[in-house]
N, C-alpha and C. Protein backbone atom coordinates (compact mmCIF):
# COMPACT_ATOMS: atom_id res chain seq x y z
N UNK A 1 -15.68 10.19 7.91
CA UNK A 1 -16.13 10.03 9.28
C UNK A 1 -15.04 9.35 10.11
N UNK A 2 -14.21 8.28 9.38
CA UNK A 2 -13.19 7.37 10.14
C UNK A 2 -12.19 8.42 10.74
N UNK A 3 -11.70 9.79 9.62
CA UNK A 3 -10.56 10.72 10.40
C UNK A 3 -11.05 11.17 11.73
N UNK A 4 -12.59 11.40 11.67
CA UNK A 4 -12.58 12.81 12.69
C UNK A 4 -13.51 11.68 13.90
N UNK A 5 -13.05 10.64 13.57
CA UNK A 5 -14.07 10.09 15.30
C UNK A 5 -12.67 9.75 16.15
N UNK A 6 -10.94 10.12 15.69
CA UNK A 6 -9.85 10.13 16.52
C UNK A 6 -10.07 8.30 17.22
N UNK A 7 -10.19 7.66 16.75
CA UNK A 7 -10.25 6.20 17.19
C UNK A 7 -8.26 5.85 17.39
N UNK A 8 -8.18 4.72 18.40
CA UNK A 8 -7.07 4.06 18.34
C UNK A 8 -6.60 3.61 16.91
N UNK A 9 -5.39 3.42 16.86
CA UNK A 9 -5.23 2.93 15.26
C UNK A 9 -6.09 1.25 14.89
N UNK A 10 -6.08 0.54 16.07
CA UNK A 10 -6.30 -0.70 15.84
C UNK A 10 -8.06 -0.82 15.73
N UNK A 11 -8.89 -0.01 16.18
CA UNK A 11 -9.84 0.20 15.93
C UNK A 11 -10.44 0.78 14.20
N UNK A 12 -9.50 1.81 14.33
CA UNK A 12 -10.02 2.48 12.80
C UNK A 12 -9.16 1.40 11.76
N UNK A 13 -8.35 0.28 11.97
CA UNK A 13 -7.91 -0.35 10.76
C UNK A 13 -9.33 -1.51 10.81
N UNK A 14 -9.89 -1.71 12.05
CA UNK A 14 -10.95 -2.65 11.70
C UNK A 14 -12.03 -1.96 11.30
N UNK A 15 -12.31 -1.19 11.65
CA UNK A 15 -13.58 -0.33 10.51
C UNK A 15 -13.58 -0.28 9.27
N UNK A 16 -12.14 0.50 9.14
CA UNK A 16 -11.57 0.67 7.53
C UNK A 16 -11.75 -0.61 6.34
N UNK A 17 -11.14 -1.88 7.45
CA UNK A 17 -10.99 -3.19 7.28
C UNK A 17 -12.46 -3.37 6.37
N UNK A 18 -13.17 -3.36 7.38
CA UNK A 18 -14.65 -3.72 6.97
C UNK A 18 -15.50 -3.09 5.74
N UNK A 19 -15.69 -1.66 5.73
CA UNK A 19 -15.49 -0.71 5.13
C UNK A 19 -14.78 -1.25 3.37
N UNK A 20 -13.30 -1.39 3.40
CA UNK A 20 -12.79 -2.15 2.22
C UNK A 20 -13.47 -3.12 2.14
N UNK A 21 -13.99 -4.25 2.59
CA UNK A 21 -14.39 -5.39 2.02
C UNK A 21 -15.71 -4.88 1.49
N UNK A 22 -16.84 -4.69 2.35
CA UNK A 22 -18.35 -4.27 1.90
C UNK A 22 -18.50 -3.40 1.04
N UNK A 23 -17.76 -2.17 1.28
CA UNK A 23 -18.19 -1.19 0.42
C UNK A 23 -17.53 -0.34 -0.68
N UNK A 24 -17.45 -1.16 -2.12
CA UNK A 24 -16.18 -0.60 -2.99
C UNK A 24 -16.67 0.24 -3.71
N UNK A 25 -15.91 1.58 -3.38
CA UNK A 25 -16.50 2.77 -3.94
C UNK A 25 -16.55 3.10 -5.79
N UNK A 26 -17.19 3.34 -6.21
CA UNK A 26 -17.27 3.77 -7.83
C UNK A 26 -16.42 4.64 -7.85
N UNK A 27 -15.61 5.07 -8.91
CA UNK A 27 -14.99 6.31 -9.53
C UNK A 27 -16.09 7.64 -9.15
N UNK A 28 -17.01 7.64 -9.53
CA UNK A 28 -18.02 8.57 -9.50
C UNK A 28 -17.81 8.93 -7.74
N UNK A 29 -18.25 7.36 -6.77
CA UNK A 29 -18.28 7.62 -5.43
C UNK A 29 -17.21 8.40 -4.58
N UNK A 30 -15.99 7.85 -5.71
CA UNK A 30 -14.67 7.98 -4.82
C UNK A 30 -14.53 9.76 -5.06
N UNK A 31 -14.91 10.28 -6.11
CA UNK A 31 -14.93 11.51 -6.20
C UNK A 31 -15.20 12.47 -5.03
N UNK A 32 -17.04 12.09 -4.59
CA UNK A 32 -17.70 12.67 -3.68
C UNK A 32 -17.36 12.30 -2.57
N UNK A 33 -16.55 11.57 -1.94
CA UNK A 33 -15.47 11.09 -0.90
C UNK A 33 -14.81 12.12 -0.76
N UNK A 34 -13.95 12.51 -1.62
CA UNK A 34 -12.72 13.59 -1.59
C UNK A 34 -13.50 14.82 -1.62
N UNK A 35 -14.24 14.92 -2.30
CA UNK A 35 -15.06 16.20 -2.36
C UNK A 35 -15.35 16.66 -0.76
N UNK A 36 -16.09 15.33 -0.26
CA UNK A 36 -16.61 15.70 1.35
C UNK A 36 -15.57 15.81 1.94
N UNK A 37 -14.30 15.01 1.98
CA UNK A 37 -13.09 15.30 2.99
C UNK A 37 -12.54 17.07 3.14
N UNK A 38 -12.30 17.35 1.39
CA UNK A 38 -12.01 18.39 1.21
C UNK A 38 -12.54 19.36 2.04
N UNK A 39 -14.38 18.99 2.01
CA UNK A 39 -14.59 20.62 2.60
C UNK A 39 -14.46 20.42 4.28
N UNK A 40 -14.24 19.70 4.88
CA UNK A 40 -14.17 19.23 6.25
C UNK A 40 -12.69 19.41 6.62
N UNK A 41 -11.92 19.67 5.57
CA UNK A 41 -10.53 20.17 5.97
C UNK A 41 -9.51 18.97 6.34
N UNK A 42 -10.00 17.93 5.56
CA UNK A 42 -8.99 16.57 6.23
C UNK A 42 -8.27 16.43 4.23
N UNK A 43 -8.29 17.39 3.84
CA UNK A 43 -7.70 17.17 2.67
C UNK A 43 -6.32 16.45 2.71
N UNK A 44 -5.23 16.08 3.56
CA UNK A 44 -4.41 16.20 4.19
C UNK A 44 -3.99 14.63 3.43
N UNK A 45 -2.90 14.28 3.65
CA UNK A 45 -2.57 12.52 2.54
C UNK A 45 -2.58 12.27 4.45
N UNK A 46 -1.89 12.58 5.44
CA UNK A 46 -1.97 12.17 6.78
C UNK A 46 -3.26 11.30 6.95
N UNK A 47 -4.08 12.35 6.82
CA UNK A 47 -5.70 11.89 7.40
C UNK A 47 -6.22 9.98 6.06
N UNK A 48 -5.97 10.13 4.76
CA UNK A 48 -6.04 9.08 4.42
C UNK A 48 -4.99 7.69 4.49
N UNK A 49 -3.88 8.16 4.94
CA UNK A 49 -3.07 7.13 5.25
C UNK A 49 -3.33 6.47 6.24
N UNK A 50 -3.57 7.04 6.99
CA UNK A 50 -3.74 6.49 8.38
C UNK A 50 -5.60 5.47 8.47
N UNK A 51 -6.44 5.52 7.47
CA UNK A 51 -6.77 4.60 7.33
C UNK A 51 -6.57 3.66 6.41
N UNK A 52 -5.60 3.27 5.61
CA UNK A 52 -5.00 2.10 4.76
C UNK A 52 -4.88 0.71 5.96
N UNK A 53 -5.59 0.09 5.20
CA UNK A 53 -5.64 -1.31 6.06
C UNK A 53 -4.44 -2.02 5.75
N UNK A 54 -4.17 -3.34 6.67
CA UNK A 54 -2.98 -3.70 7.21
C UNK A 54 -3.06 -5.06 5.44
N UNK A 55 -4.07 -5.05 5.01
CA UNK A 55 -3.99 -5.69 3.48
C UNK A 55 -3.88 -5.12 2.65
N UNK A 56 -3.94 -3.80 1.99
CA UNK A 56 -3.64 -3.16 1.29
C UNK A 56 -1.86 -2.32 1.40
N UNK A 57 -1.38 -2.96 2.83
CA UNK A 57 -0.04 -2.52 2.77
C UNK A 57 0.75 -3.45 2.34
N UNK A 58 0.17 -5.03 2.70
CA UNK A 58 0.58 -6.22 2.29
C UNK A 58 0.70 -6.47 1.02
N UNK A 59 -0.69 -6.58 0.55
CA UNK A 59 -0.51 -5.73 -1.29
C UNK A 59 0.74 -5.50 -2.46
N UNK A 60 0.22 -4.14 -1.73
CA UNK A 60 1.46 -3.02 -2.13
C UNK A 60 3.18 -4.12 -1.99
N UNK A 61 3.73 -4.32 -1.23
CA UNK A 61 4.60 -5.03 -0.77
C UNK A 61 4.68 -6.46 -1.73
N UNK A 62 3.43 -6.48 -1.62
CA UNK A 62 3.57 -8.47 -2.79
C UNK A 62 4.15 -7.59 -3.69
N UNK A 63 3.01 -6.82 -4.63
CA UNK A 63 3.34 -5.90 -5.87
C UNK A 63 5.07 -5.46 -6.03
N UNK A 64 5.49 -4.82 -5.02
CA UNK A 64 7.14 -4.70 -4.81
C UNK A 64 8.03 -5.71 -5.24
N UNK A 65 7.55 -6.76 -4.54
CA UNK A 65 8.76 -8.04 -4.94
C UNK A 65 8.51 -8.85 -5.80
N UNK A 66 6.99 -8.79 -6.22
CA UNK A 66 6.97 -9.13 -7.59
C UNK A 66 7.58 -8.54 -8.69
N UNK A 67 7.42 -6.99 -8.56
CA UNK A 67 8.00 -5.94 -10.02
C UNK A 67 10.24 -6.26 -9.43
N UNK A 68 10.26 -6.74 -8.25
CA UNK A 68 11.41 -6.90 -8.35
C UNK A 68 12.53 -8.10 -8.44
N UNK A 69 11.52 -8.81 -8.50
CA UNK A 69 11.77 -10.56 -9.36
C UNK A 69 11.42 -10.18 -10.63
N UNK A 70 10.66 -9.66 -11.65
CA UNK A 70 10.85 -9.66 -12.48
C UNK A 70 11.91 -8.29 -13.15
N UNK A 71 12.34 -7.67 -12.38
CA UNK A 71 13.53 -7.06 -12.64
C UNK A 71 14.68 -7.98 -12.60
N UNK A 72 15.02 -8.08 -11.27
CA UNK A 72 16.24 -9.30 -11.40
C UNK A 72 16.10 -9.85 -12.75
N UNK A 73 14.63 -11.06 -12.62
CA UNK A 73 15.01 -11.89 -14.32
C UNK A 73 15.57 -11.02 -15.45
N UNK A 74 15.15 -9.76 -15.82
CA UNK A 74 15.70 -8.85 -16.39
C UNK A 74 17.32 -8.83 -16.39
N UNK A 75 17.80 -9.04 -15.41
CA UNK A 75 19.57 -8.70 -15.30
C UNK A 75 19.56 -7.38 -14.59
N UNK A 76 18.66 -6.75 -13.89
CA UNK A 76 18.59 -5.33 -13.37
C UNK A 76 19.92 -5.50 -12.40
N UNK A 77 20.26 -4.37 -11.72
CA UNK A 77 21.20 -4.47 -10.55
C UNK A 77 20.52 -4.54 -8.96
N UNK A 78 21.08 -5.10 -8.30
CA UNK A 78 19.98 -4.48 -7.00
C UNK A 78 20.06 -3.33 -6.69
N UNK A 79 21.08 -2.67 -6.64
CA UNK A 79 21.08 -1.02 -6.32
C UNK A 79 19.51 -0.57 -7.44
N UNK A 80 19.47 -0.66 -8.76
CA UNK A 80 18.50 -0.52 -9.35
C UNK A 80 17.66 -0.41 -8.87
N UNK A 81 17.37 -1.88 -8.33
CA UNK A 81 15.92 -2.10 -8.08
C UNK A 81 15.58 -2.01 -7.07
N UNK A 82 16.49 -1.46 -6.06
CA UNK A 82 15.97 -1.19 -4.53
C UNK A 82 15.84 0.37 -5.04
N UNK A 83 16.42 1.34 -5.67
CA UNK A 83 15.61 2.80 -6.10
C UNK A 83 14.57 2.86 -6.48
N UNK A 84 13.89 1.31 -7.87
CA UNK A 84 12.94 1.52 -8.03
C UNK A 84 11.74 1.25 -7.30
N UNK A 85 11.97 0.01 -6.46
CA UNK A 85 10.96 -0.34 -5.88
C UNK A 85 10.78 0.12 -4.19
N UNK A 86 11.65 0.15 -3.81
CA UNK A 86 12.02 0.93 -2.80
C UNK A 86 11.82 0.01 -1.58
N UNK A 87 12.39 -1.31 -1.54
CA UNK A 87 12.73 -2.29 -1.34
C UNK A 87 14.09 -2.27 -0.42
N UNK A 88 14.49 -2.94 0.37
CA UNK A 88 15.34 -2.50 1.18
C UNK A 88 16.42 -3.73 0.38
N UNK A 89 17.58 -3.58 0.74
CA UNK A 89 18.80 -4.11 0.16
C UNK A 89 18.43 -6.06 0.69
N UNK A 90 18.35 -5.92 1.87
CA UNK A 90 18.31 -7.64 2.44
C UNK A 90 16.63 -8.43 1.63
N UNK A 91 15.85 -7.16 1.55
CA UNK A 91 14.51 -7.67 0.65
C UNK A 91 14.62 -8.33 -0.44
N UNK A 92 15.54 -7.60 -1.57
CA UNK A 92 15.86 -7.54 -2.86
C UNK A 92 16.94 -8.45 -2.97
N UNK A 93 17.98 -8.88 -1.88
CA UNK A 93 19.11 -10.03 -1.86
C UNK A 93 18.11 -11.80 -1.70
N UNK A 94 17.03 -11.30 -0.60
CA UNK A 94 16.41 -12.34 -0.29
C UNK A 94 15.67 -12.86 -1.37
N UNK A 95 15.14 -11.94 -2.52
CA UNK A 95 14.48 -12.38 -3.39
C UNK A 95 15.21 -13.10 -4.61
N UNK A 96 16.02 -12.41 -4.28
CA UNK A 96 17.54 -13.07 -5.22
C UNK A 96 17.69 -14.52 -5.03
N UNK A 97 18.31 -14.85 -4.23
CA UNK A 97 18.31 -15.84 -3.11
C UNK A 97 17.09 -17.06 -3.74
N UNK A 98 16.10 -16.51 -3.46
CA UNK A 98 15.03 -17.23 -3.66
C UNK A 98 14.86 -17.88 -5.25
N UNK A 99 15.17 -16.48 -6.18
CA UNK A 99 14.90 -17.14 -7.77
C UNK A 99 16.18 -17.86 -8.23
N UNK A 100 17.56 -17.96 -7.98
CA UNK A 100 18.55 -18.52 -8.01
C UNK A 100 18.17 -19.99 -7.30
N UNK A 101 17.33 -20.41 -6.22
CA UNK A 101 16.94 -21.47 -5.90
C UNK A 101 16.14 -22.16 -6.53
N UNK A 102 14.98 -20.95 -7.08
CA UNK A 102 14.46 -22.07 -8.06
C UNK A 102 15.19 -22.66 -9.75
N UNK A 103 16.22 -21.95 -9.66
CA UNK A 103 16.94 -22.37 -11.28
C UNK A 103 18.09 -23.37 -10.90
C-alpha cells in the first residue's frame, strides 16, 4: 500500500518507520507481502527501497564498519576492505585511525 499511495519521501519513511517498529512480519507473512506486491506489479527492488527506513540504513552502515574493524584487526588492506564492504576510502582510514587509538 506504502508504494502506490506516491507519498513524499519523508512521509512514507514515517509510516514505514512505524510500520517497522509495530509490525514484524513472519517468514510465512513476509512471503504473502511479496506475493501481493508481485501481482500489483511493484515487483520492482525500486518500489521496496524506497521504503527502507532511515534506521535500517544506519544499521546496515554500523554492520559495515564493524565487519571492517574487524578486518583491519585481521591485517586486511584497505583497498580490501573498501571492495568488501563498500565503504568509502576516508570511512575505512577513519576507522583505522580510531582502532590504532585505542592500542
Amino acid at each position: 500500500m506504502l508504494t502506490t499511495l506516491k507519498l513524499d519521501p519523508a512521509r512514507m519513511q514515517l509510516i514505514s518507520g512505524f510500520v517497522d517498529v509495530y509490525l514484524d512480519l513472519n517468514p510465512a507473512e513476509k512471503e504473502i507481502f511479496k506475493a501481493t506486491v508481485d501481482k500489483i506489479g511493484l515487483s520492482k527492488e525500486e518500489a521496496y527501497m524506497e521504503i527502507t527506513t532511515s534506521w535500517g540504513r544506519e544499521a546496515a552502515q554500523k554492520t559495515r564498519e564493524e565487519i571492517a574493524l574487524n578486518m583491519l584487526k585481521m591485517g586486511m588492506t584497505v583497498n580490501d576492505i573498501i571492495k568488501a564492504t563498500g565503504l568509502s576510502t576516508e570511512e575505512v582510514e577513519r576507522l583505522k585511525a580510531s582502532l590504532q587509538e585505542e592500542n
